[in-house]
Protein backbone atom coordinates (compact mmCIF):
# COMPACT_ATOMS: atom_id res chain seq x y z
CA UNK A 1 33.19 35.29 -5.21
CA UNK A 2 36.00 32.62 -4.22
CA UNK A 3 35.16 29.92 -2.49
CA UNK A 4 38.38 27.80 -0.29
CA UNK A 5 38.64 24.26 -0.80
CA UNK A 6 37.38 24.28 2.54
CA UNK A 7 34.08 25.70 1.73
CA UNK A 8 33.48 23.45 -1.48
CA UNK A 9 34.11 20.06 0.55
CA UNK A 10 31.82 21.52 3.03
CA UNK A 11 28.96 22.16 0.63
CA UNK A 12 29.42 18.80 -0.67
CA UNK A 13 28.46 17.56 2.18
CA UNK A 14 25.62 19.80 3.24
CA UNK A 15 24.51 18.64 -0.53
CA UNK A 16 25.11 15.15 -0.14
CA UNK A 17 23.47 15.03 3.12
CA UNK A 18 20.34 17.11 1.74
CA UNK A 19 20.17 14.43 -1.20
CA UNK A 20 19.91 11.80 0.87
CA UNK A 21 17.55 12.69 3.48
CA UNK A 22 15.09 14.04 -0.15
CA UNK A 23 15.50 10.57 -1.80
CA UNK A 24 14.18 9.12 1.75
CA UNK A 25 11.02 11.63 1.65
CA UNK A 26 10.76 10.71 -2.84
CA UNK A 27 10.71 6.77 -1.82
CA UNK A 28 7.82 7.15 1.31
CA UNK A 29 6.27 9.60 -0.89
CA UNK A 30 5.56 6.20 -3.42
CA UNK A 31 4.44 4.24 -0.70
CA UNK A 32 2.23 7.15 0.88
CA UNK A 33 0.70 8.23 -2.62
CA UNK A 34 -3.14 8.08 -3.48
CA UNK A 35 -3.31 9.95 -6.42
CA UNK A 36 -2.35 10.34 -9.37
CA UNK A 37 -2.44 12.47 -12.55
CA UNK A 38 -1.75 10.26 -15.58
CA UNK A 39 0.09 11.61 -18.83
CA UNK A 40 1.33 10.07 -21.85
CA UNK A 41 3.46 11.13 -24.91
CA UNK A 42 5.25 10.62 -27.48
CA UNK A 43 8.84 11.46 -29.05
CA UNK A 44 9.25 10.92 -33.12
CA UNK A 45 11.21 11.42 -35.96
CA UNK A 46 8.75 13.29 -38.79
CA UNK A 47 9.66 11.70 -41.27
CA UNK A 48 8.31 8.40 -40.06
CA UNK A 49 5.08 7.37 -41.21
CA UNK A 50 4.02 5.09 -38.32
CA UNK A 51 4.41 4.13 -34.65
CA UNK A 52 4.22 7.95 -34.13
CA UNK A 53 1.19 7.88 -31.51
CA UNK A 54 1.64 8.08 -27.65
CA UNK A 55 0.84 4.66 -25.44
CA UNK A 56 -2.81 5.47 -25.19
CA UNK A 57 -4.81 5.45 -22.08
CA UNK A 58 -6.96 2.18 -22.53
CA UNK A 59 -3.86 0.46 -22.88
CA UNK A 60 -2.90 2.39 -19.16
CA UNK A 61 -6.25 1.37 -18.14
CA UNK A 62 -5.90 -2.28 -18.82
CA UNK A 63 -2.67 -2.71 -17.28
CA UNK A 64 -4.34 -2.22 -13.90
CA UNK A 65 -2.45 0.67 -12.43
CA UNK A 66 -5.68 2.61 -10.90
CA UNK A 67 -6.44 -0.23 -8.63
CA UNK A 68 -3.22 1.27 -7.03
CA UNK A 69 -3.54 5.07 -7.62
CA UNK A 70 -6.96 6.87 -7.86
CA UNK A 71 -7.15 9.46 -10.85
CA UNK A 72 -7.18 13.18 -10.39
CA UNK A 73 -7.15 15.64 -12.55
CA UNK A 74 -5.78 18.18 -10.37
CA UNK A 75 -3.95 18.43 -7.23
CA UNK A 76 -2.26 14.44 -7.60
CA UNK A 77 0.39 13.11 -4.86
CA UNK A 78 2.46 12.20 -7.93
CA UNK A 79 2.33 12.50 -11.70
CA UNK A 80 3.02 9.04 -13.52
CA UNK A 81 4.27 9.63 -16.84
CA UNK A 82 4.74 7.44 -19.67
CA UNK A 83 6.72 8.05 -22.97
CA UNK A 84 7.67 6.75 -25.74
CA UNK A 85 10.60 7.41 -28.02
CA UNK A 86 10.31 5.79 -31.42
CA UNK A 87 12.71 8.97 -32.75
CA UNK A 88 15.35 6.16 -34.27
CA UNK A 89 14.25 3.49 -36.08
CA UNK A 90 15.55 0.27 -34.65
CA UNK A 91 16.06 2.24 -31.01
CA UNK A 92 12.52 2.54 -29.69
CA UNK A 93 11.87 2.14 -26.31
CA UNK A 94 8.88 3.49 -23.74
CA UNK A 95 9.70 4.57 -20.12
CA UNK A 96 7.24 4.88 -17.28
CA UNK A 97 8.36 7.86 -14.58
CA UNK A 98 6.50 8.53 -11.22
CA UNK A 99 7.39 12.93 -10.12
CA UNK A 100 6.25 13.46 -6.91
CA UNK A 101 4.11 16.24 -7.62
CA UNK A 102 4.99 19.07 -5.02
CA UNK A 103 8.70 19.17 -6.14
CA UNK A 104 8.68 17.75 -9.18
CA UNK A 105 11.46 15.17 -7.94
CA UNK A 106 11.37 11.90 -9.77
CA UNK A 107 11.20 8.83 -7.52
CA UNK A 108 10.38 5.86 -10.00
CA UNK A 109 11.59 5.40 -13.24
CA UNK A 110 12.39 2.06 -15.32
CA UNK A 111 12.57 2.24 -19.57
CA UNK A 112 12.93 -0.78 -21.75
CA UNK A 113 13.15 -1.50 -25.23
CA UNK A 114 9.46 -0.95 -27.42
CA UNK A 115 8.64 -4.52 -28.41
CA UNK A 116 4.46 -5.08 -27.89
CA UNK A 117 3.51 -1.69 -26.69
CA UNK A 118 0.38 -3.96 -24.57
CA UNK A 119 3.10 -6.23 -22.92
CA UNK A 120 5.62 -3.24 -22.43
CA UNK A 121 2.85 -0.96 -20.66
CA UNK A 122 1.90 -4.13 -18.44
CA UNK A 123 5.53 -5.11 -17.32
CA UNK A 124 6.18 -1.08 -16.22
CA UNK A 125 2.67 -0.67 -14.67
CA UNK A 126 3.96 -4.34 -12.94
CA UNK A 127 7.03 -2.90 -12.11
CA UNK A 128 5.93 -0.09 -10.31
CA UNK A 129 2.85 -1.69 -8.46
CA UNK A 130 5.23 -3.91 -7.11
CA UNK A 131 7.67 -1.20 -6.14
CA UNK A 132 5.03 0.66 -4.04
CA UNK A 133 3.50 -2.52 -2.64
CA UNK A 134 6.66 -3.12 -0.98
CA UNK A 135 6.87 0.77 0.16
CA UNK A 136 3.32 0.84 1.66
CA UNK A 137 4.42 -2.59 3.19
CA UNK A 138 6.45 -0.62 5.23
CA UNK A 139 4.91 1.91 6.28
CA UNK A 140 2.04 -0.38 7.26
CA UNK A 141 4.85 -2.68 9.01
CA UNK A 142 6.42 0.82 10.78
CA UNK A 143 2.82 1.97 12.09
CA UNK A 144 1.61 -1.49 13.73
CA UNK A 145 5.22 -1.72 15.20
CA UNK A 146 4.23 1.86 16.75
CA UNK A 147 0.64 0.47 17.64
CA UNK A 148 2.24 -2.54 19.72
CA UNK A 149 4.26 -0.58 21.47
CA UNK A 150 2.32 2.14 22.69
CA UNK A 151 -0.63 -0.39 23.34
CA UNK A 152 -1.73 -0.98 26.72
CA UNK A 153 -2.37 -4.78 25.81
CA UNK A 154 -1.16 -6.64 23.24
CA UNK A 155 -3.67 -9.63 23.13
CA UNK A 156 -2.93 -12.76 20.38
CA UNK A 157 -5.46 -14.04 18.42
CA UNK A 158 -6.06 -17.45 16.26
CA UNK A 159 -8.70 -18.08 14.13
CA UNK A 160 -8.90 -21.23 11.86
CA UNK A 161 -10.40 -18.64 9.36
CA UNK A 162 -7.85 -16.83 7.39
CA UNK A 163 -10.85 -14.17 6.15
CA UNK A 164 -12.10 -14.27 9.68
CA UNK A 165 -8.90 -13.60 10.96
CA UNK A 166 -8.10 -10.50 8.48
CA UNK A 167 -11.60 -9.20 9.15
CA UNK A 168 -10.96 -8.74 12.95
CA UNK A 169 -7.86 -7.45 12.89
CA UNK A 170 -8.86 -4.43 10.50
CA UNK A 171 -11.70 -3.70 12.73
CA UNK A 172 -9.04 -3.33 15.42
CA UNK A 173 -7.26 -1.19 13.99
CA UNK A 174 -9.85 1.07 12.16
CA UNK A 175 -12.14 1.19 14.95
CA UNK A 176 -12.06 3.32 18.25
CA UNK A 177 -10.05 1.44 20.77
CA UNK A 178 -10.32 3.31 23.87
CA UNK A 179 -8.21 1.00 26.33
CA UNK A 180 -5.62 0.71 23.86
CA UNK A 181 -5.88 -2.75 22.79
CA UNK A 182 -3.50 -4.37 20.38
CA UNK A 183 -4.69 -7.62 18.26
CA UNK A 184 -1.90 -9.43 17.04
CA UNK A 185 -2.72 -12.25 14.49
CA UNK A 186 -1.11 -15.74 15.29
CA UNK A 187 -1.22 -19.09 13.17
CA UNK A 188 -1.10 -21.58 15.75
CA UNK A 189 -3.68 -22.03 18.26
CA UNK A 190 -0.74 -22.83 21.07
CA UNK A 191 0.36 -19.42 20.74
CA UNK A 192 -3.13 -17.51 21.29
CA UNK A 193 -4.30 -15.75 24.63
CA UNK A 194 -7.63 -15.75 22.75
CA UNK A 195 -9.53 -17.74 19.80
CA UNK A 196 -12.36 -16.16 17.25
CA UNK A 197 -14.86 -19.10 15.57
CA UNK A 198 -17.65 -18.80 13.33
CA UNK A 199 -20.67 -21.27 14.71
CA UNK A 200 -23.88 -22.27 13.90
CA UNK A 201 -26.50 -22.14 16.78
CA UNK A 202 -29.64 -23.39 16.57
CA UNK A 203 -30.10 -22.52 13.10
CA UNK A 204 -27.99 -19.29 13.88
CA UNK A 205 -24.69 -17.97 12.89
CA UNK A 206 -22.80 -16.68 15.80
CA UNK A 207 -19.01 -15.39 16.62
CA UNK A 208 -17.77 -16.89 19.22
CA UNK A 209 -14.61 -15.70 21.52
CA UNK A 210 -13.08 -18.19 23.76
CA UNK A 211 -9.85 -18.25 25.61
CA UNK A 212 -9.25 -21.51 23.08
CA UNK A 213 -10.96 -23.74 25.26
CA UNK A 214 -13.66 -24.33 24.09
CA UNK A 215 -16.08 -24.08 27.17
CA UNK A 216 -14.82 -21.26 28.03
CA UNK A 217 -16.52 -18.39 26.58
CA UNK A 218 -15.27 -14.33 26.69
CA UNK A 219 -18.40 -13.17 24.50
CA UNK A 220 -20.72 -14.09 21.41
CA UNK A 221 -21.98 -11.84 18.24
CA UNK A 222 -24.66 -12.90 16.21
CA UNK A 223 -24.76 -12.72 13.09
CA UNK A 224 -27.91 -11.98 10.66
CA UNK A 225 -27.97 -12.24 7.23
CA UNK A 226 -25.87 -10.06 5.30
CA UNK A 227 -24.22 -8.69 8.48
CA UNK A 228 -20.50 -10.22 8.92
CA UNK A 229 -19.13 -6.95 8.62
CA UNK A 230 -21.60 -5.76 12.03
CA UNK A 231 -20.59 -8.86 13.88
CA UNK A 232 -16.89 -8.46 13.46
CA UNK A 233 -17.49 -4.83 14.38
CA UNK A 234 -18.59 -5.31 17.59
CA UNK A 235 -16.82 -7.50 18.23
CA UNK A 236 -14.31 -5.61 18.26
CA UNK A 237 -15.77 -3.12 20.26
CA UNK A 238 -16.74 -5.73 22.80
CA UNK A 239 -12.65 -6.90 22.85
CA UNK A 240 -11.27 -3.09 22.85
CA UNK A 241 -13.49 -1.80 25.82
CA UNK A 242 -12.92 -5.08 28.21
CA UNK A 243 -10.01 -4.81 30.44
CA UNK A 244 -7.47 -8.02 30.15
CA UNK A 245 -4.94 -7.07 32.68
């Protein structure tokens, strides 16, 4: 079969265009991924007598990586490989290389020169935390832009607690909020339509809601011991089913 000029410059496009819109899918796929099945070998020349063993796994371990992925055996969003060549003397170098696992598709790779197999397994694992850090970023960044703008209300909140803060927020967004109410963090009080304080009252802690004055309370929570995580919860509740129009 003969294909025109014509038809080649149009499947280089079609190609080009396909390539594209896959490395787009490969780099969310990093940021989306859970899993992960974890390999590890080793390429050597036979005739050398040492160095000839594959990075092993408590080294992997150590370097922190499954406080980003979660370990499967079977059925992993991507397959994280590392390998090391030490096949001529004077050349060796390990790689670490993240395949999405449904296509096989490679969409992290960075290799540098074997030095301290410890520190080399670190900087990679580093590397690549980093790297999907940035892509779960955005997707988180993506998703709350699509929150606030098919929210009903979009209320600001302050707290002078930074763990407070975080804590109410989350709930927002994890629990049911059935009038479609958007909390959006803000750092200075001036800019807040509400404000969330921790107080003590009469020997009680209690969450407090105000409208940042003060005297001016929306609602209170109180909380028992070893029940933070209940008080911010409803809370939350209290602030998702009220109407603020």
């Amino acid at each position: 079969m003969r294909l025109t000029i014509k038809s080649v410059v149009i499947a280089s496009v079609m190609f080009i265009a396909c390539s594209g819109s896959t490395a787009a899918q490969d780099i969310q796929l990093l940021g989306s991924a859970r899993t992960a099945l974890v390999k590890s070998d080793v390429v050597f020349n036979k005739d050398r007598k040492f160095d000839s063993q594959a990075i092993p796994f408590s080294l992997i371990y150590r370097s922190g990586l499954l406080k980003t992925f979660r370990e499967v055996a079977s059925n992993p969003d991507v397959i994280i490989m590392f390998h090391k060549d030490v096949f001529i003397i004077g050349n060796e170098t390990v790689s670490l290389t993240v395949f999405d696992a449904e296509t096989n598709n490679i969409i992290f790779s960075e290799e540098r020169k074997l030095v301290d197999e410890e520190n080399d397994v670190n900087r990679l694992v580093a590397h690549l935390v980093a790297k999907v850090k940035t892509e779960r970023d955005a997707i988180l960044a993506e998703r709350e832009l699509k929150a606030q703008k098919t929210a009903k209300v979009v209320l600001k909140i302050y707290s002078p607690s930074a763990s407070l803060l975080q804590a109410i927020i989350e709930a927002n967004r994890s629990l049911g909020n059935q009038l479609d109410v958007f909390l959006l963090a803000v750092m200075d009080l001036d800019d807040a339509d509400v404000v969330l304080v921790e107080q003590s009252r009469k020997g009680m802690r209690v969450l407090v809601l105000t409208s940042g004055n003060p005297k001016e309370v929306f609602h209170t929570e109180s909380i028992s011991e070893q029940s933070d995580k209940r008080a911010v919860a409803l809370m939350s509740k209290w602030i998702a089913a009220k109407s603020w129009q």
